[in-house]
C-alpha atoms as a PDB file:
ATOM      1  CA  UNK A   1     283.284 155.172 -32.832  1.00  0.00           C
ATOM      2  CA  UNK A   2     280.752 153.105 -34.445  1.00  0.00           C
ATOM      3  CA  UNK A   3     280.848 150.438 -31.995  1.00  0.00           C
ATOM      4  CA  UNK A   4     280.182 152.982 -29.099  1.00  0.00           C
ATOM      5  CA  UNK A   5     277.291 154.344 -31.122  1.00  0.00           C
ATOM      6  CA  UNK A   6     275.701 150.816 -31.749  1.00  0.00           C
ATOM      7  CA  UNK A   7     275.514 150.201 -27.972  1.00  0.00           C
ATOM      8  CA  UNK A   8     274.222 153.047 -27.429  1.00  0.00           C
ATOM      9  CA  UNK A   9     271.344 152.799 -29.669  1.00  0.00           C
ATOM     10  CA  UNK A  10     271.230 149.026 -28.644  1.00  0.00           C
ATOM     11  CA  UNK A  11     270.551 150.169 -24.968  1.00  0.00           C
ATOM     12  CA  UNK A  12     267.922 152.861 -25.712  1.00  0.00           C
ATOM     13  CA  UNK A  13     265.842 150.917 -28.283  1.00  0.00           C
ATOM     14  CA  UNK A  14     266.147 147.624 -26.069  1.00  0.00           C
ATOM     15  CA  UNK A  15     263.139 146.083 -24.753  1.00  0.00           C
ATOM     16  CA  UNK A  16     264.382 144.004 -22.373  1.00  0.00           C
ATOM     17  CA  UNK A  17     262.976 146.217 -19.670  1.00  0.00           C
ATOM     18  CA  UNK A  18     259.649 146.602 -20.925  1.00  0.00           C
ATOM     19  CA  UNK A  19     256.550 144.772 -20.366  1.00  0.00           C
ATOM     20  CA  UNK A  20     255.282 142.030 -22.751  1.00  0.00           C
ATOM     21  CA  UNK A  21     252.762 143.603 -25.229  1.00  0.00           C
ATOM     22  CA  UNK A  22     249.974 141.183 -24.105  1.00  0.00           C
ATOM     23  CA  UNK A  23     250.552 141.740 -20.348  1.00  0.00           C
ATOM     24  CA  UNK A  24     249.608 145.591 -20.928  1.00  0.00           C
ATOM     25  CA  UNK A  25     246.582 144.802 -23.552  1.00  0.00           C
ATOM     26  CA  UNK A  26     245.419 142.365 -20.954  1.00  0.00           C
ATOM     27  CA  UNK A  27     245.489 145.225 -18.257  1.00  0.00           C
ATOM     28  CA  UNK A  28     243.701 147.885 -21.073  1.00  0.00           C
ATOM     29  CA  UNK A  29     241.108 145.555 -21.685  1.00  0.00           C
ATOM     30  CA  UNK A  30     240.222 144.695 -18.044  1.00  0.00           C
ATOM     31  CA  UNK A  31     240.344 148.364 -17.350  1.00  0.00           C
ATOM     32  CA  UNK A  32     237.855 148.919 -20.437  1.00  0.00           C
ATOM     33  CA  UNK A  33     235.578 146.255 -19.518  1.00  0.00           C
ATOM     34  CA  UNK A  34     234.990 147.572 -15.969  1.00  0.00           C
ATOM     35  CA  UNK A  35     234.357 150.813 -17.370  1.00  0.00           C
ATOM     36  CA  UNK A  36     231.934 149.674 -20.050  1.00  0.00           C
ATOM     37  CA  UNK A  37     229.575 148.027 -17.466  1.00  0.00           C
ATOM     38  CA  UNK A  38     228.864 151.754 -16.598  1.00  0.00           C
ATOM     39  CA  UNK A  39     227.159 152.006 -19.539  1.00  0.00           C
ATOM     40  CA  UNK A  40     223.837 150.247 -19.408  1.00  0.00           C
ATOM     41  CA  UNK A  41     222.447 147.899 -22.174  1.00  0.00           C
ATOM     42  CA  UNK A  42     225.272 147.988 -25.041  1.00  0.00           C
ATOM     43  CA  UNK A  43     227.750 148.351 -22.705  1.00  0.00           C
ATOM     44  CA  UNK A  44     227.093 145.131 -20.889  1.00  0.00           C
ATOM     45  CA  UNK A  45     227.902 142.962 -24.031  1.00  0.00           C
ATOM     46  CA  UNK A  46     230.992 145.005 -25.218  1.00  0.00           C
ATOM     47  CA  UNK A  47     232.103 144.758 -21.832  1.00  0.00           C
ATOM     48  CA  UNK A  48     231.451 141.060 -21.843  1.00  0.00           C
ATOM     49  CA  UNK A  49     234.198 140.767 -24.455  1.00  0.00           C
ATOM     50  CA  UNK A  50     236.252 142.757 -22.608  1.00  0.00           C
ATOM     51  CA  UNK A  51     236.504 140.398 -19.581  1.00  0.00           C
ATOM     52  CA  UNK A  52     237.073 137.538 -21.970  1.00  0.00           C
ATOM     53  CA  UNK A  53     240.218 138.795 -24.172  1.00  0.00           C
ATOM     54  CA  UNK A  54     241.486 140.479 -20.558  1.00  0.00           C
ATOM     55  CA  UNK A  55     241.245 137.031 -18.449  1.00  0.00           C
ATOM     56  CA  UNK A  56     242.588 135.194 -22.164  1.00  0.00           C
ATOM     57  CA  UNK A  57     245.523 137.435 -22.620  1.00  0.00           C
ATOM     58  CA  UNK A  58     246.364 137.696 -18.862  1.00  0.00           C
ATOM     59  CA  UNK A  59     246.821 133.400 -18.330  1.00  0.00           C
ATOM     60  CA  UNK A  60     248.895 133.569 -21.588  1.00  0.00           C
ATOM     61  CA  UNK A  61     250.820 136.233 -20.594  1.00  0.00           C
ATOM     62  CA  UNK A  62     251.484 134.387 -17.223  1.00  0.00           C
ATOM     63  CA  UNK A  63     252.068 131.291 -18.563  1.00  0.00           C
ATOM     64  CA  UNK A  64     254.545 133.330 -21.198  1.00  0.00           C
ATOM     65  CA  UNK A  65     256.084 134.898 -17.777  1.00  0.00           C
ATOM     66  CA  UNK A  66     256.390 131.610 -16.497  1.00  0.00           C
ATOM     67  CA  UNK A  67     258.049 129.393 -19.033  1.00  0.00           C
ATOM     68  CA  UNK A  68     260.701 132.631 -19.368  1.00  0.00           C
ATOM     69  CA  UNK A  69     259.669 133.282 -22.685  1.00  0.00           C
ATOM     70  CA  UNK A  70     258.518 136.721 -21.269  1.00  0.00           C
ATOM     71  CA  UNK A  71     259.872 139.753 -19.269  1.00  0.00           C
ATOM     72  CA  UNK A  72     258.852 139.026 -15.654  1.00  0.00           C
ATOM     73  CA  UNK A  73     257.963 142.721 -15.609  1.00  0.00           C
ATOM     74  CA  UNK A  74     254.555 142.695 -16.975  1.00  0.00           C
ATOM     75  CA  UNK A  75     253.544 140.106 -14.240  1.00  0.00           C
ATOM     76  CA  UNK A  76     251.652 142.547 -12.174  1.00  0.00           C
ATOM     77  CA  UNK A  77     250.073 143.739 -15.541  1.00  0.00           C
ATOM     78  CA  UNK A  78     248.854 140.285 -16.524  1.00  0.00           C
ATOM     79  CA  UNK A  79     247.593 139.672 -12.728  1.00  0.00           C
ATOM     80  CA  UNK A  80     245.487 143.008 -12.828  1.00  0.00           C
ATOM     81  CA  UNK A  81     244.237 142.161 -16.377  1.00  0.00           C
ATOM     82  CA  UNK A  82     242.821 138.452 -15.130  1.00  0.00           C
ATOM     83  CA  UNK A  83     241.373 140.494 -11.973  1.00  0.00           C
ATOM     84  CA  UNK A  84     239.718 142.942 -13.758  1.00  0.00           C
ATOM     85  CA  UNK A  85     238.678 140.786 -16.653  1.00  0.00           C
ATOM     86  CA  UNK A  86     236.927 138.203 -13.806  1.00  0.00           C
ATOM     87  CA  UNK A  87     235.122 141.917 -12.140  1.00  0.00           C
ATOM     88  CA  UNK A  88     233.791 142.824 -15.679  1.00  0.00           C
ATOM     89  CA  UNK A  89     232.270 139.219 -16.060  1.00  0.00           C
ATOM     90  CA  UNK A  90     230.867 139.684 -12.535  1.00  0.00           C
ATOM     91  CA  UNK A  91     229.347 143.258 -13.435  1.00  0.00           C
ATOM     92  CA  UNK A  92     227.580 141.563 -16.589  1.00  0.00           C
ATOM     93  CA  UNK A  93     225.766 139.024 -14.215  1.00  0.00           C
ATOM     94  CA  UNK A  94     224.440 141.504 -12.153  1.00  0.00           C
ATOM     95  CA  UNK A  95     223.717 143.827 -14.574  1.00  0.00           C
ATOM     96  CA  UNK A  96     222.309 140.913 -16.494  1.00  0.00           C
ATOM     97  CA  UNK A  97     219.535 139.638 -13.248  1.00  0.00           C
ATOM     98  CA  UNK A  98     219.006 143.413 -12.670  1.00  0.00           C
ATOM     99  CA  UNK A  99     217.743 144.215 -16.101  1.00  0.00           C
ATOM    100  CA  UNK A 100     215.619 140.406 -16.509  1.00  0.00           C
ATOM    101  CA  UNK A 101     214.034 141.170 -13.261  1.00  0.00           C
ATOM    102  CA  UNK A 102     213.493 145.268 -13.969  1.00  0.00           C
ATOM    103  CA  UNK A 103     211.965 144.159 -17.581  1.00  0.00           C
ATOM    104  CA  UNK A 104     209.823 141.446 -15.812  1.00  0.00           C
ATOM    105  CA  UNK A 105     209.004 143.779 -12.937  1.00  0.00           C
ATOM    106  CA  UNK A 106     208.599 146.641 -14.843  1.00  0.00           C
ATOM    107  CA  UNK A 107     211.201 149.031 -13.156  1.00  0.00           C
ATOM    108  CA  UNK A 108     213.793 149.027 -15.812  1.00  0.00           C
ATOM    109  CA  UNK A 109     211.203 148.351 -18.413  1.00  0.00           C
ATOM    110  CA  UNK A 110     211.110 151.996 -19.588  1.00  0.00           C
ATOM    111  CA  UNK A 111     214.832 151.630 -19.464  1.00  0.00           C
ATOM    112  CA  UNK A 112     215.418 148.946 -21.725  1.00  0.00           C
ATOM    113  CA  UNK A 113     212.661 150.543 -23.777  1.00  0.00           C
ATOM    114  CA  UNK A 114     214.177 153.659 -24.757  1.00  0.00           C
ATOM    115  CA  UNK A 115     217.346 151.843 -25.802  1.00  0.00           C
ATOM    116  CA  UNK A 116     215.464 149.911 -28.399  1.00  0.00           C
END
């Protein structure tokens, strides 16, 4: 009866079937940066490092998917991670030009000013 009781356990408690913790951090992160670009000034930077750990833990996870060392089930998580990471980055540039030219130009100046 033990036996019986060990599998048991052994196939509920198995992670075999679940995504690689990195492949799912990777897909938070991306989701996080995008979201933190909607926030303007502070949000920009901590969405910055967002991008980076998402696109960082995304190739590693891949390349962990890859070499087998990982379950091929996080794949798609890892893939959206990299994507989203790479859209953050591309938010920060243009919310980057937007604010130096609305400081220069004076549109975003009272902006930027309230925030500091």
């Amino acid at each position: 009866m033990n036996d019986k009781a060990e599998e048991v356990k052994a196939e509920v408690v198995g992670s075999e079937d679940r995504p690689g913790p990195m492949a799912i951090v990777a897909l938070i992160c991306g989701i996080l940066s995008v979201l933190c670009h909607c926030i303007p000034i502070a949000g920009m930077f901590i969405g910055f490092i967002l991008s980076v750990a998402a696109i960082i833990l995304g190739i590693i996870e891949s390349k962990k998917i890859g070499r087998g060392e990982s379950n091929a089930k996080g794949k798609g998580m890892a893939t959206a991670g990299i994507i989203l990471g790479a859209v953050g980055i591309i938010f920060g540039i243009i919310w980057a030009i937007l604010l130096a030219v609305g400081v220069f130009a004076g549109v975003f100046g009272e902006l930027f000013n309230s925030y500091y």
